[in-house]
N, C-alpha and C. Protein backbone atom coordinates (compact mmCIF):
# COMPACT_ATOMS: atom_id res chain seq x y z
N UNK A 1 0.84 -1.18 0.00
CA UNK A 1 0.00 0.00 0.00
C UNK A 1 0.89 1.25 0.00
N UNK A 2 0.69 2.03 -0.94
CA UNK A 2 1.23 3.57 -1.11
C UNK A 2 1.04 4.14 0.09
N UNK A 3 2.25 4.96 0.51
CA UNK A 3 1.77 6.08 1.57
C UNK A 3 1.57 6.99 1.02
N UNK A 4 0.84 8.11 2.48
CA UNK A 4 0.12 8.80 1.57
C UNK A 4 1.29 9.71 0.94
N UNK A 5 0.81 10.93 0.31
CA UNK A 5 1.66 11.87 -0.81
C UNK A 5 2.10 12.79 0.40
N UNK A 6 3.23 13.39 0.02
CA UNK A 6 4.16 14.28 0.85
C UNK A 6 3.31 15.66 0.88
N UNK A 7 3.03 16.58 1.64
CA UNK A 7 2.91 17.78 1.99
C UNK A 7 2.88 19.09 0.68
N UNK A 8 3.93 18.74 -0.02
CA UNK A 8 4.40 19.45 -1.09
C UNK A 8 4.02 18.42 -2.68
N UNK A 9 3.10 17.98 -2.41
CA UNK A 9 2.63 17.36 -3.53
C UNK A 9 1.58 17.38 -4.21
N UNK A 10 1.42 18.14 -5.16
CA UNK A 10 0.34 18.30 -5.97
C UNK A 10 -1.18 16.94 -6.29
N UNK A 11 -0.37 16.63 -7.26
CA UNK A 11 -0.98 15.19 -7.19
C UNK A 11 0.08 14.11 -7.81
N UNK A 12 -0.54 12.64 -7.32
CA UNK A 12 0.45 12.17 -7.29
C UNK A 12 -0.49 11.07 -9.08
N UNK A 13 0.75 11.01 -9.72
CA UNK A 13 0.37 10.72 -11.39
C UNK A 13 0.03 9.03 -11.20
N UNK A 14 1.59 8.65 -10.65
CA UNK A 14 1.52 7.09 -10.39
C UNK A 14 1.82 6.53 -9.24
N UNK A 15 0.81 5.31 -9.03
CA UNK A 15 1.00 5.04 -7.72
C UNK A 15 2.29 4.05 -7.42
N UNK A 16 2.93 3.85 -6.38
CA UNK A 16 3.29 2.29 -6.05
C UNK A 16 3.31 1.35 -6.96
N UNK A 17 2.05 0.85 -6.35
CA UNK A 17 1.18 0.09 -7.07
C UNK A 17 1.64 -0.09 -8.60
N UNK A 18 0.91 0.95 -9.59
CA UNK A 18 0.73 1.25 -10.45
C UNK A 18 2.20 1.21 -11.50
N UNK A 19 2.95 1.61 -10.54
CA UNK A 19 4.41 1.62 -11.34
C UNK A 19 4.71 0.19 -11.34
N UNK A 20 4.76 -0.26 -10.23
CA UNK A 20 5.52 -1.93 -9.92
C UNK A 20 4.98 -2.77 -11.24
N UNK A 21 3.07 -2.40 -11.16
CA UNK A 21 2.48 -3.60 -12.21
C UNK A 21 3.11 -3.04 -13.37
N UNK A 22 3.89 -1.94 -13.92
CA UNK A 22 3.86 -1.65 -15.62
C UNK A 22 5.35 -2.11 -15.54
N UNK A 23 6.43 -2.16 -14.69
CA UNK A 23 7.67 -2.52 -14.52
C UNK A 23 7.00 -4.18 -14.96
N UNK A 24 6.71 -4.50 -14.37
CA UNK A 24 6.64 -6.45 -14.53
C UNK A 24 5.93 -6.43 -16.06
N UNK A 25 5.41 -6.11 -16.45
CA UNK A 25 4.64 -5.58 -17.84
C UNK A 25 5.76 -5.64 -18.56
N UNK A 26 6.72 -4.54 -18.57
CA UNK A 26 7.92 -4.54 -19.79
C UNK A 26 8.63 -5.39 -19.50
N UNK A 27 9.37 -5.57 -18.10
CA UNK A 27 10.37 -6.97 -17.78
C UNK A 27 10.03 -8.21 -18.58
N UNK A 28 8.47 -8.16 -18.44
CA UNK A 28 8.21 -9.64 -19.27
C UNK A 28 8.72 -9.33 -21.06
N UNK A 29 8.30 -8.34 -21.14
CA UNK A 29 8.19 -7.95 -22.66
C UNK A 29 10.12 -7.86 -23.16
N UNK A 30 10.67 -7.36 -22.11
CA UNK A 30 11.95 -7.43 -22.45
C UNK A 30 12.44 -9.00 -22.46
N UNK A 31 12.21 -9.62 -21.44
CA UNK A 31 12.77 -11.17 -21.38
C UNK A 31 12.06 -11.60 -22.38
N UNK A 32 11.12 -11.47 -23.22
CA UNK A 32 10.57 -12.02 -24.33
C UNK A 32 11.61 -12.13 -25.59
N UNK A 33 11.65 -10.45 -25.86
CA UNK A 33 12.25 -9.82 -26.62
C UNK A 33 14.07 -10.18 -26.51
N UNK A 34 14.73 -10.85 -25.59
CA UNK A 34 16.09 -11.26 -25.55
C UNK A 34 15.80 -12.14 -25.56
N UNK A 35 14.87 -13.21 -25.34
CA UNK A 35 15.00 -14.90 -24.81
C UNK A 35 16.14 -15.68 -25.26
N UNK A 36 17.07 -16.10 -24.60
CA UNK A 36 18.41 -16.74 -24.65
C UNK A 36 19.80 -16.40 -25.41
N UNK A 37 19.36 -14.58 -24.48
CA UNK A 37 20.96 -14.14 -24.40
C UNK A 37 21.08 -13.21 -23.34
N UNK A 38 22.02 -12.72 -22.92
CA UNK A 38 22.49 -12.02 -22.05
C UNK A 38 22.14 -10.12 -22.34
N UNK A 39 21.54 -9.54 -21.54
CA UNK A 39 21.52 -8.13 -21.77
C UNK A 39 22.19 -7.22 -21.32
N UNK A 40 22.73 -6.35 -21.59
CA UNK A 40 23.94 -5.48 -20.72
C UNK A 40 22.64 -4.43 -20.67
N UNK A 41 22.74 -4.11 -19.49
CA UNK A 41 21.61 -2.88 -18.60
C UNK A 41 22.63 -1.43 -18.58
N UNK A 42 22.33 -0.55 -19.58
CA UNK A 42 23.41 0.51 -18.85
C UNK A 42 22.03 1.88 -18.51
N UNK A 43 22.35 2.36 -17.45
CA UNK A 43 21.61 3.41 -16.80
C UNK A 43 22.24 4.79 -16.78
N UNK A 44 22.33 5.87 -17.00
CA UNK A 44 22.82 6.88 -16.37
C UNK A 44 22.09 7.27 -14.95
N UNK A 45 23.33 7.78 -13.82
CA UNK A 45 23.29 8.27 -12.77
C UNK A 45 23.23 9.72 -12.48
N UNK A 46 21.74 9.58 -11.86
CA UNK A 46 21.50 9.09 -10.47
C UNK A 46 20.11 8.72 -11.00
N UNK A 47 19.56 9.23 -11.22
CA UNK A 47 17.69 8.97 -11.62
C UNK A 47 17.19 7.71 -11.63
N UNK A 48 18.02 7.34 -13.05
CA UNK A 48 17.39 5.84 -13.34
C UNK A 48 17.60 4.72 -11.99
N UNK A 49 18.47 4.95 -11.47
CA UNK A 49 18.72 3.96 -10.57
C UNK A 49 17.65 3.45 -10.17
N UNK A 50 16.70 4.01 -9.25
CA UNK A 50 15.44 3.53 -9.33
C UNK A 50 14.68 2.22 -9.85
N UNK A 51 14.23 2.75 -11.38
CA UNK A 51 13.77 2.01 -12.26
C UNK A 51 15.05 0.89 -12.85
N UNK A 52 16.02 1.01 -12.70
CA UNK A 52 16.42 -0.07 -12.99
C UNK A 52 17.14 -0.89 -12.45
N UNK A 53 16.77 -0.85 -10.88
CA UNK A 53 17.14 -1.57 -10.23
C UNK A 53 15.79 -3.04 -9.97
N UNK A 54 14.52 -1.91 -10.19
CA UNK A 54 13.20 -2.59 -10.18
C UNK A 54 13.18 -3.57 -11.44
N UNK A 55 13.17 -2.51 -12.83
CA UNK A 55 13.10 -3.61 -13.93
C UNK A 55 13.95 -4.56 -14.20
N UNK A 56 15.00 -4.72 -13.78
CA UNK A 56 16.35 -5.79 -13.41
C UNK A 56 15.66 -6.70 -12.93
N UNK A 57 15.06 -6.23 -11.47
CA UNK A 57 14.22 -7.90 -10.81
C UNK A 57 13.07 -8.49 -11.89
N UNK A 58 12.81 -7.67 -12.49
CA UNK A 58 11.59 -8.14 -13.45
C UNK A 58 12.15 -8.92 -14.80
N UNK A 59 13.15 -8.71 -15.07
CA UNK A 59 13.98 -9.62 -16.48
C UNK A 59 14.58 -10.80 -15.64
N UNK A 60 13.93 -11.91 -16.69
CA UNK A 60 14.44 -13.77 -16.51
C UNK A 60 15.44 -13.77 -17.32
N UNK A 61 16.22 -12.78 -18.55
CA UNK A 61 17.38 -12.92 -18.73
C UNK A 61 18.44 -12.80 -18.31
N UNK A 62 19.82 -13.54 -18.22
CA UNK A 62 20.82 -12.89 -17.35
C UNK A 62 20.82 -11.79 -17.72
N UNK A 63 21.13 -10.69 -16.77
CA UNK A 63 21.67 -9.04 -17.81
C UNK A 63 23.24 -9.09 -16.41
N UNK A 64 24.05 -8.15 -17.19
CA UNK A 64 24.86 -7.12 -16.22
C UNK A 64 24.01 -6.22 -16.08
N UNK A 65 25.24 -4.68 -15.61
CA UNK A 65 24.44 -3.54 -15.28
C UNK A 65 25.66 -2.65 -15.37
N UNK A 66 25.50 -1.76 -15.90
CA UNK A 66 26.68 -0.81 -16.05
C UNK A 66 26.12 0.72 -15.99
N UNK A 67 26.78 1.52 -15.39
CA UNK A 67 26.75 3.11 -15.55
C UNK A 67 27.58 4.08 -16.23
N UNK A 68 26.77 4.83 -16.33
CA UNK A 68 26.79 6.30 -16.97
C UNK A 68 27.39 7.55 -16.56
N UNK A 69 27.71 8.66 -16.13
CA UNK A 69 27.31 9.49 -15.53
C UNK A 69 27.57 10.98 -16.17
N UNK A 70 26.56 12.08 -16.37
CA UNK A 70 26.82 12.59 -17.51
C UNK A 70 26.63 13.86 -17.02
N UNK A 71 26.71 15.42 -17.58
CA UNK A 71 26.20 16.76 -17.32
C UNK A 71 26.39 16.86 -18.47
N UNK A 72 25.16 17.99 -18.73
CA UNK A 72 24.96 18.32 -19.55
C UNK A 72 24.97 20.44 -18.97
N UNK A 73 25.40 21.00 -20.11
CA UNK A 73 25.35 22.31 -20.19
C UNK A 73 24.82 22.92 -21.08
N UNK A 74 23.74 23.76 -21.09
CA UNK A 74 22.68 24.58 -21.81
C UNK A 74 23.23 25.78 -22.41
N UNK A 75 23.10 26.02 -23.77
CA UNK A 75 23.54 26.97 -24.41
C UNK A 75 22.55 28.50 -23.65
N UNK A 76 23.47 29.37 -24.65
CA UNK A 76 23.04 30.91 -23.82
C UNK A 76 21.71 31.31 -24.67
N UNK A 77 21.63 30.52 -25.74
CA UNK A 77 20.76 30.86 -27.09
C UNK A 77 19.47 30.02 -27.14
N UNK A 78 19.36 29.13 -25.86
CA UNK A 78 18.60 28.60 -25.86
C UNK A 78 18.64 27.21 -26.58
N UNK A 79 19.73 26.82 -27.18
CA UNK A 79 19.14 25.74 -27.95
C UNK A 79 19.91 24.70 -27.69
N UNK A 80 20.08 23.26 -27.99
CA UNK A 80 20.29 22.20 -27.13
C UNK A 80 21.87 22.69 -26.36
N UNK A 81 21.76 21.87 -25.31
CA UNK A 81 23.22 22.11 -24.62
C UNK A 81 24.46 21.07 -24.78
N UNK A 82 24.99 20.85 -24.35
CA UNK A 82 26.81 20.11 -24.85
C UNK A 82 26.74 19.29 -23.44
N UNK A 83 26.41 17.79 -24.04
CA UNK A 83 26.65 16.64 -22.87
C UNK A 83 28.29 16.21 -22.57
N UNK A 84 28.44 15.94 -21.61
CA UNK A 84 29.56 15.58 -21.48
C UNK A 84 29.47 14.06 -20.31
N UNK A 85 30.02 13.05 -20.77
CA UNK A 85 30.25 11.80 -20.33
C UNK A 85 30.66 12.21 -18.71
N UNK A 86 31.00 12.27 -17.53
CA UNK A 86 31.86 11.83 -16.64
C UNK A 86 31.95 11.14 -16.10
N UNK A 87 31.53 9.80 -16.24
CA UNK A 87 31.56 8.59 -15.67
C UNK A 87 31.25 7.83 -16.62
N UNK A 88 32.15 6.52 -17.39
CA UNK A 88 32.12 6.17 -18.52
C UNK A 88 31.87 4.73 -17.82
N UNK A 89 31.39 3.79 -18.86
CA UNK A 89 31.40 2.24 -18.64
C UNK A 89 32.35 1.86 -17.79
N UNK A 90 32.32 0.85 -17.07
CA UNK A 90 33.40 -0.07 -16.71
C UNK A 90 33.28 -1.16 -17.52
N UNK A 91 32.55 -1.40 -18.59
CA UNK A 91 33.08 -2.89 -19.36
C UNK A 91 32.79 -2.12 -20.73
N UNK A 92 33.10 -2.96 -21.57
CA UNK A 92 33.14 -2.79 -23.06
C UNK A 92 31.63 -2.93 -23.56
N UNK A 93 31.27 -2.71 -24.62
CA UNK A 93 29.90 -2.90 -25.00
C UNK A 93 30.22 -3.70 -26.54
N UNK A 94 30.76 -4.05 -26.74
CA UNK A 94 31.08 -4.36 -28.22
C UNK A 94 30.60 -5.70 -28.40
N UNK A 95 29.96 -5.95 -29.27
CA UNK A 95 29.19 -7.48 -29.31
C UNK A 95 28.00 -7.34 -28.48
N UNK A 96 27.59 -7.01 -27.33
CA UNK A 96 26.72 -6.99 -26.16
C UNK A 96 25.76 -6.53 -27.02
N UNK A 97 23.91 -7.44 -26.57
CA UNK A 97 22.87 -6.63 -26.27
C UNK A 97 22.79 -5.38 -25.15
N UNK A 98 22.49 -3.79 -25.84
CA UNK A 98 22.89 -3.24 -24.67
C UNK A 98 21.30 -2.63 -24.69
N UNK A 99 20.51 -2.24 -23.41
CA UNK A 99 19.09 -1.58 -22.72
C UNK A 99 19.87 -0.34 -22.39
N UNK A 100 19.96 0.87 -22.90
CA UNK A 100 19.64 1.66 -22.41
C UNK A 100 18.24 2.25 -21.67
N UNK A 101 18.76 2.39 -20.18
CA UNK A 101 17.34 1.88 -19.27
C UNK A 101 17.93 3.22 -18.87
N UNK A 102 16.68 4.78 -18.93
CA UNK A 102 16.26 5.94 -18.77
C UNK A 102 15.03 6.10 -17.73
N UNK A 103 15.39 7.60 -17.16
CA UNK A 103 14.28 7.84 -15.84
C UNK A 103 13.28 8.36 -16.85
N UNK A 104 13.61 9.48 -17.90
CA UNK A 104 12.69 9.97 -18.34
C UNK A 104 13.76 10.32 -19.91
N UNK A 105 12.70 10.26 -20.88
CA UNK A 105 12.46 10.77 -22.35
C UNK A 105 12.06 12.21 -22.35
N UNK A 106 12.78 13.24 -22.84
CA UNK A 106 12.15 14.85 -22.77
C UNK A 106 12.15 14.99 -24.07
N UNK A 107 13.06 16.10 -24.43
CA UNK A 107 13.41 16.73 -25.76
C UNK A 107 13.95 15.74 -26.78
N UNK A 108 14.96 14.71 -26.39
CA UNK A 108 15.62 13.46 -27.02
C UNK A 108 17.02 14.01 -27.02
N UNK A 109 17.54 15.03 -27.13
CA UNK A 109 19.09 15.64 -27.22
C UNK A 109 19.62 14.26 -26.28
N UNK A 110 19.40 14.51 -25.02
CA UNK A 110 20.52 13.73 -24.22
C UNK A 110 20.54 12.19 -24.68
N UNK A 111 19.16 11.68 -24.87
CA UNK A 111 19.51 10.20 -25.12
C UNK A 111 20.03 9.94 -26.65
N UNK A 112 19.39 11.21 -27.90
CA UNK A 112 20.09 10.83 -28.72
C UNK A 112 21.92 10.84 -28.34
N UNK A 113 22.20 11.46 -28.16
CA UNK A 113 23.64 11.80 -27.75
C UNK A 113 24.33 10.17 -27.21
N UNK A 114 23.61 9.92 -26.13
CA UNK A 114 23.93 8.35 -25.74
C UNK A 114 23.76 7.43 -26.44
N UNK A 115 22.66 7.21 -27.70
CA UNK A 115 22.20 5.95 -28.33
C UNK A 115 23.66 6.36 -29.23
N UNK A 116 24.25 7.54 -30.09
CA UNK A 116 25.85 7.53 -30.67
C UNK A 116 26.42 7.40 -30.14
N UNK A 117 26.98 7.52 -28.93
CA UNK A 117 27.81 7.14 -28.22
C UNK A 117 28.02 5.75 -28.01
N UNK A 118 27.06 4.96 -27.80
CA UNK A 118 27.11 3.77 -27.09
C UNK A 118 27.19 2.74 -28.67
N UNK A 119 26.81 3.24 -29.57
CA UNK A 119 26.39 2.62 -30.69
C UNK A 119 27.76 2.69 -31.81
N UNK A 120 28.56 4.00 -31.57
CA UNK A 120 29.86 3.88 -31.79
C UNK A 120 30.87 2.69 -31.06
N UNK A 121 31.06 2.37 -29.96
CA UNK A 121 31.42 1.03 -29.59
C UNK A 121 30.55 -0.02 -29.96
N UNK A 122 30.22 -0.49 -31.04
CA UNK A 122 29.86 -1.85 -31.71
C UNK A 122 29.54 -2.74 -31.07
N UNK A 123 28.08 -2.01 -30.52
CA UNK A 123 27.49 -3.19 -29.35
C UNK A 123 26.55 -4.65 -30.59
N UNK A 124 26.25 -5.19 -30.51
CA UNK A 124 25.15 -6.17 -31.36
C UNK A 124 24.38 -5.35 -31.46
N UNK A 125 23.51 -5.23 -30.49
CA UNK A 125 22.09 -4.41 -30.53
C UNK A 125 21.88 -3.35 -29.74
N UNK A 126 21.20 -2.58 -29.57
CA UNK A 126 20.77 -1.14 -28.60
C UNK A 126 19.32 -0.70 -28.74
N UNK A 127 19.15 -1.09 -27.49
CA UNK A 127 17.42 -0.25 -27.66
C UNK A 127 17.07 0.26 -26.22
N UNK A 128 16.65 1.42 -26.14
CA UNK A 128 15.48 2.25 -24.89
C UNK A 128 14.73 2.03 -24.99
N UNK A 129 14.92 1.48 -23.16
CA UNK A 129 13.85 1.60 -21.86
C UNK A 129 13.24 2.58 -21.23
N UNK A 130 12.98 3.64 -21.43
CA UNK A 130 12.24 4.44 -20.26
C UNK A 130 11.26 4.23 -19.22
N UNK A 131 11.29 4.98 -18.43
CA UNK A 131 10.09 4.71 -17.14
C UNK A 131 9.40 5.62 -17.48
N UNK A 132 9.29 6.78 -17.40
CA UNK A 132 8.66 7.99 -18.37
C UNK A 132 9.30 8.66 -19.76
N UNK A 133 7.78 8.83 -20.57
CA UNK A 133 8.17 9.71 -21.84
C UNK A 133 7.62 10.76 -22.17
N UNK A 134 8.47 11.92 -22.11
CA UNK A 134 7.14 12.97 -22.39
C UNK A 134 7.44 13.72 -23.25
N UNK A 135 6.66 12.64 -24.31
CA UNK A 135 6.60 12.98 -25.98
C UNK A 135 6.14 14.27 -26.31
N UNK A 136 5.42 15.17 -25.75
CA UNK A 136 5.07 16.46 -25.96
C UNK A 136 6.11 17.25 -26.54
N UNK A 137 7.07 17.44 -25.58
CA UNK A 137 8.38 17.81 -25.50
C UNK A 137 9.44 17.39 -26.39
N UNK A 138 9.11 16.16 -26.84
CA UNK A 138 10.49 15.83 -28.04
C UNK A 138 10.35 16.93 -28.80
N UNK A 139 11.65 17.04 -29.50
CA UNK A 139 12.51 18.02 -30.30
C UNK A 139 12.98 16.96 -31.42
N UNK A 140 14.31 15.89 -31.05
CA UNK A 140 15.09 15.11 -31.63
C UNK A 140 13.96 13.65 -31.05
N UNK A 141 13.57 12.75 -32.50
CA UNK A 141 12.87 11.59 -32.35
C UNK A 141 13.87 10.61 -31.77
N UNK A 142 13.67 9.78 -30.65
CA UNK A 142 14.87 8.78 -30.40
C UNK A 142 13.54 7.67 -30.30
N UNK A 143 14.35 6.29 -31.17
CA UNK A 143 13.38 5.16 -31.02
C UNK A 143 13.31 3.97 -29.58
N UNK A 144 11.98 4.68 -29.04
CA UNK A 144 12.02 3.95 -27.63
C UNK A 144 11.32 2.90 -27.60
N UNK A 145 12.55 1.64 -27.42
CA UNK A 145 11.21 0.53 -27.55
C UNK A 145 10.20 -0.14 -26.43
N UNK A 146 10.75 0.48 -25.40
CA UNK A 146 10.12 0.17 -23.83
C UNK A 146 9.88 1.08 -23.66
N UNK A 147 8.50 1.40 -23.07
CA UNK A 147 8.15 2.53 -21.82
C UNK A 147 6.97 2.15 -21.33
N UNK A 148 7.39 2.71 -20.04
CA UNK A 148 6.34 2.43 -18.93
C UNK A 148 5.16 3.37 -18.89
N UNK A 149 5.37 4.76 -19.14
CA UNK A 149 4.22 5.65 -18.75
C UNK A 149 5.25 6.53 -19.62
N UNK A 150 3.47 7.35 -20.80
CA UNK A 150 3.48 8.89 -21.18
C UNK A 150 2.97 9.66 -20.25
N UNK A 151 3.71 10.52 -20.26
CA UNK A 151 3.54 11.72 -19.05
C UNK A 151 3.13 13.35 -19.95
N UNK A 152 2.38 13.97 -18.97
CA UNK A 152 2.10 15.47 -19.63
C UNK A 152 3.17 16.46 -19.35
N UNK A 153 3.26 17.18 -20.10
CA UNK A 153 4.49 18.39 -19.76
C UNK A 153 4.10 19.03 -18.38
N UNK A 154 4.67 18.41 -17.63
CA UNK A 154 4.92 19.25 -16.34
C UNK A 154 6.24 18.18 -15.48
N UNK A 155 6.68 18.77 -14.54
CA UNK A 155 7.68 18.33 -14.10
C UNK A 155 7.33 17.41 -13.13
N UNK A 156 7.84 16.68 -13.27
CA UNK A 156 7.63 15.41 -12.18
C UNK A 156 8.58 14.93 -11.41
N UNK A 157 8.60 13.96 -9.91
CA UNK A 157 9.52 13.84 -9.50
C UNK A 157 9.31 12.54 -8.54
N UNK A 158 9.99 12.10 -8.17
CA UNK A 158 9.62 10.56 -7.17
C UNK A 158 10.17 8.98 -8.51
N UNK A 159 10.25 8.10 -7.54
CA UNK A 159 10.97 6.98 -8.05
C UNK A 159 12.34 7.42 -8.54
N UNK A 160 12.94 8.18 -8.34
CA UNK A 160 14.31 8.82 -9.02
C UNK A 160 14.57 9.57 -9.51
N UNK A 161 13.45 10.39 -9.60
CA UNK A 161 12.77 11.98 -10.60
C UNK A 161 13.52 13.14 -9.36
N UNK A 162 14.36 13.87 -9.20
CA UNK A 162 14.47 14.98 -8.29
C UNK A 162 14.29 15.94 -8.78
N UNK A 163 13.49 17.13 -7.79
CA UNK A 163 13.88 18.49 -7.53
C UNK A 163 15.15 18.88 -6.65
N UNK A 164 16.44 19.66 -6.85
CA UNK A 164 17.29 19.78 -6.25
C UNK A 164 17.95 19.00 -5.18
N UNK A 165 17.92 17.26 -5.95
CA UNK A 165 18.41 16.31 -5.46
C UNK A 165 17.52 15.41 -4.33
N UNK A 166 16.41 15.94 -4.13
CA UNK A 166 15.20 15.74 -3.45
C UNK A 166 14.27 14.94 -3.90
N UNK A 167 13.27 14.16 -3.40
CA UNK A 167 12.14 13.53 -3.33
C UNK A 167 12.33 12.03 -4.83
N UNK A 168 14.05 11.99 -4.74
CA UNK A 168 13.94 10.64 -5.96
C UNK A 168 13.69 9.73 -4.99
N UNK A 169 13.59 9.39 -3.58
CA UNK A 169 12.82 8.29 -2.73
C UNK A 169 11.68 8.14 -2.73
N UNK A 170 10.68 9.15 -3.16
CA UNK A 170 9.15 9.20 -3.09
C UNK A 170 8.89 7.33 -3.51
N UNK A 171 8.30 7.04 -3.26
CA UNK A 171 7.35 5.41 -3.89
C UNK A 171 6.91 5.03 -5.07
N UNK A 172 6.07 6.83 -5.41
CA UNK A 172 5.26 6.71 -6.39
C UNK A 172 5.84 8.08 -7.57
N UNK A 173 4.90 8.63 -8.62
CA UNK A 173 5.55 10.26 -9.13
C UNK A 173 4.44 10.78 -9.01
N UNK A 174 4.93 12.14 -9.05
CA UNK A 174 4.11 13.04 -8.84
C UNK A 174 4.52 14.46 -9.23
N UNK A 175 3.55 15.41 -9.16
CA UNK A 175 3.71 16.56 -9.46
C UNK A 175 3.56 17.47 -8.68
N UNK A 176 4.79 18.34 -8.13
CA UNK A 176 4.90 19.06 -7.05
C UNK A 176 3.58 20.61 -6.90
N UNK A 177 3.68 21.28 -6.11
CA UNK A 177 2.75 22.18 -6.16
C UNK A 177 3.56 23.20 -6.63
N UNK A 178 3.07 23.76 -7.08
CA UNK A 178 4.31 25.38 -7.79
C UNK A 178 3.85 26.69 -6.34
């Protein structure tokens, strides 16, 4: 059972509940979709952690798990900003099925940026996972073949979603009060 929503919470989008059943939903759909091979799980940090620590328990394929860790900087002109890697793989990806497993889908800049990156080391295959997508907002199309929940343009936060490093413990997501 969900507790209730924090003080500073608007409403809350997804429950507990609600997330856990759509995680076991794609896990199955992913262990379908690999059946008898190995998946390399790579996440960027800190967000996804969350979700892919959950959808991990939900895949019957072996997978690893590897990280990311990235900043990104916003131009003065407004228009996409300049990612920068700082925390690179610890294993190779070359040959590997690799999941890029995401907290959220926005504009697409950052994950396109990662699907070249990762796709320049000569993995076998590459495809995105998201937990949220909020297609409103794409700019750059990136092909996502998992997701858990479309979301409306507003900011969200909980399961690994932060405001100023805050509330990625929440249970469920939600949308703060402005």
């Amino acid at each position: 059972m969900s507790a209730p929503p924090a003080p500073d919470v608007e409403r809350v989008l997804f429950t507990e509940e609600q997330i856990a059943a759509r995680i076991a939903e794609v896990g199955r759909e992913i262990s379908e979709r690999y059946a008898g091979r190995t998946l390399r799980l790579i996440s960027v940090l800190k967000g996804s952690v969350y979700f892919l620590t959950a959808l991990s328990r939900e895949i019957t394929v072996p997978v690893t798990i590897d990280f990311l860790s990235i900043s990104s900087f916003a131009k003065s002109s407004g228009g996409p900003g300049i990612v920068r890697i700082e925390k690179d793989l610890d294993l190779p990806v070359r040959g590997a099925d690799v999941l890029l497993v995401e907290d959220i889908v926005d504009t697409g800049f950052t994950t396109r940026y990662l699907l070249q990156n990762l796709a320049g080391r000569e993995p076998n295959s590459i495809a995105i996972c998201t937990l949220l997508d909020r297609r409103i907002r794409r700019i750059v199309q990136v092909p996502i073949e998992f997701r858990c929940f479309e979301i409306p343009d507003r900011f969200v936060v909980g399961f690994g979603l932060d405001q100023a490093q805050l509330y990625r413990n929440l249970r469920y997501i939600a949308v703060l009060k402005t």
